[in-house]
C-alpha atoms as a PDB file:
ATOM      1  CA  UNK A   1     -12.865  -3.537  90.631  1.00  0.00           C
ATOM      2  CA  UNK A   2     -12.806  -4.467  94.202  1.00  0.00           C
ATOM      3  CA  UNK A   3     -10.446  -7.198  96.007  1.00  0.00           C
ATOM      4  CA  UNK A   4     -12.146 -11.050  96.306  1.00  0.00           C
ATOM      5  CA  UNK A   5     -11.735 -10.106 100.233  1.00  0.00           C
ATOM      6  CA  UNK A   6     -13.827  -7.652  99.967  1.00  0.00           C
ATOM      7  CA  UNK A   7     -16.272  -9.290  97.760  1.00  0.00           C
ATOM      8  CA  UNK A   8     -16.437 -12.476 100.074  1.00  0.00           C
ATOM      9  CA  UNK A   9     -16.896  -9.786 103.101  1.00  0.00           C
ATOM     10  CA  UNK A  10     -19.827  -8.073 101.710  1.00  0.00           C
ATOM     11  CA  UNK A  11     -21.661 -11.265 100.366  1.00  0.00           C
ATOM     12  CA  UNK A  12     -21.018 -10.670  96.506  1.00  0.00           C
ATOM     13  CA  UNK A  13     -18.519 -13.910  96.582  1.00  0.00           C
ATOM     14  CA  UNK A  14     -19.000 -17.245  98.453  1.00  0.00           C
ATOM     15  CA  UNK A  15     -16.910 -20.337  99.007  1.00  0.00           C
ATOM     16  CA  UNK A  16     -18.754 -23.446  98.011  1.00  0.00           C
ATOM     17  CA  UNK A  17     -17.604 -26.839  99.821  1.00  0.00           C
ATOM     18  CA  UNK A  18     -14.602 -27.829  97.476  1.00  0.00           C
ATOM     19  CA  UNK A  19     -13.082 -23.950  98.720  1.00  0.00           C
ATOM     20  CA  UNK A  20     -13.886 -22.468  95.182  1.00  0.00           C
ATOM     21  CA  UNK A  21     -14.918 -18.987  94.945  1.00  0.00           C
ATOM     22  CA  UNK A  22     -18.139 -18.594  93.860  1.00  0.00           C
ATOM     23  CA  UNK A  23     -20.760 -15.786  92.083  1.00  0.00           C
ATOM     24  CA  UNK A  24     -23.077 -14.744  94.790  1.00  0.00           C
ATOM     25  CA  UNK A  25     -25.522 -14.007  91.971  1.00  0.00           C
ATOM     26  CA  UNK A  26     -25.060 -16.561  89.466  1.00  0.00           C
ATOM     27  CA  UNK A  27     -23.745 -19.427  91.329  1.00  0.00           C
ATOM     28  CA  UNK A  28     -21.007 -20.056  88.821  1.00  0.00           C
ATOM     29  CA  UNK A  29     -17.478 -20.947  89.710  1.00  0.00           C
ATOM     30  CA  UNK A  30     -15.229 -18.033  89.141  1.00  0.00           C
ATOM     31  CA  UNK A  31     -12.853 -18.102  85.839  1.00  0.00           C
ATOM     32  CA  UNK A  32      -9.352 -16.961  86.909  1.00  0.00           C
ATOM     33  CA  UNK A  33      -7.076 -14.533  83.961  1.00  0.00           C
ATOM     34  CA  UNK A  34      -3.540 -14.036  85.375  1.00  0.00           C
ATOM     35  CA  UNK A  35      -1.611 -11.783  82.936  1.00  0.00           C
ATOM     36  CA  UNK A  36       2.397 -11.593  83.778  1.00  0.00           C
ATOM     37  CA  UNK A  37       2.626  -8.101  83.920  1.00  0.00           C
ATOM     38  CA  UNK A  38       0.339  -7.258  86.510  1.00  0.00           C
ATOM     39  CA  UNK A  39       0.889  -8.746  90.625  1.00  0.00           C
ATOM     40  CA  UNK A  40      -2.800  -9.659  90.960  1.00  0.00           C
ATOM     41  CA  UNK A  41      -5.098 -12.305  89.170  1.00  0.00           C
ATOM     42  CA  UNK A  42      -8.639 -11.195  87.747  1.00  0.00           C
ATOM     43  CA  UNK A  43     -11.026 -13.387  88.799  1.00  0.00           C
ATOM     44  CA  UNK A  44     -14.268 -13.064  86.693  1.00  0.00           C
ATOM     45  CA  UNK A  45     -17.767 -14.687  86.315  1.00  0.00           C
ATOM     46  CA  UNK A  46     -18.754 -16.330  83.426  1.00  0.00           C
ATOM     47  CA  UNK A  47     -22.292 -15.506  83.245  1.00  0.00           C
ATOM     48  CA  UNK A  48     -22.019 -11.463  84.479  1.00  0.00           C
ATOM     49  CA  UNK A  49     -19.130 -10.377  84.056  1.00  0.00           C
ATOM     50  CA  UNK A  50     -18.270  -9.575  87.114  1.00  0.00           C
ATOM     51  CA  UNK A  51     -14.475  -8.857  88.198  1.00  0.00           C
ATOM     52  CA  UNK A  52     -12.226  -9.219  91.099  1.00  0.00           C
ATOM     53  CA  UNK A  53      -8.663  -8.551  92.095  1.00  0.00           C
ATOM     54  CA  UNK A  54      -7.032 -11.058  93.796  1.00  0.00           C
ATOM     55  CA  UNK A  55      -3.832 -10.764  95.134  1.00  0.00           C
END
């Protein structure tokens, strides 16, 4: 699981025009799951699967 930095700098992620990050592939909004015992948010596509650490 890569960063959403990363993700945005290789083309996997994109921002639409409201700032939200978005699934290169699918074109759905990413979901975010923020569990308290960890210091980064997953941020995951609905329709893949997909995950990404953000911190």
């Amino acid at each position: 699981m890569q960063s959403t930095r990363k993700g945005l700098r290789a083309g996997e992620l994109y921002k639409d025009t409201y700032e939200r990050l978005t699934c290169a592939d699918c074109e759905e909004s990413l979901k975010k799951q923020n569990d308290p015992d960890e210091i980064y948010a997953v941020r995951i596509c609905p329709e893949c699967g997909t995950s990404w650490k953000e911190l």
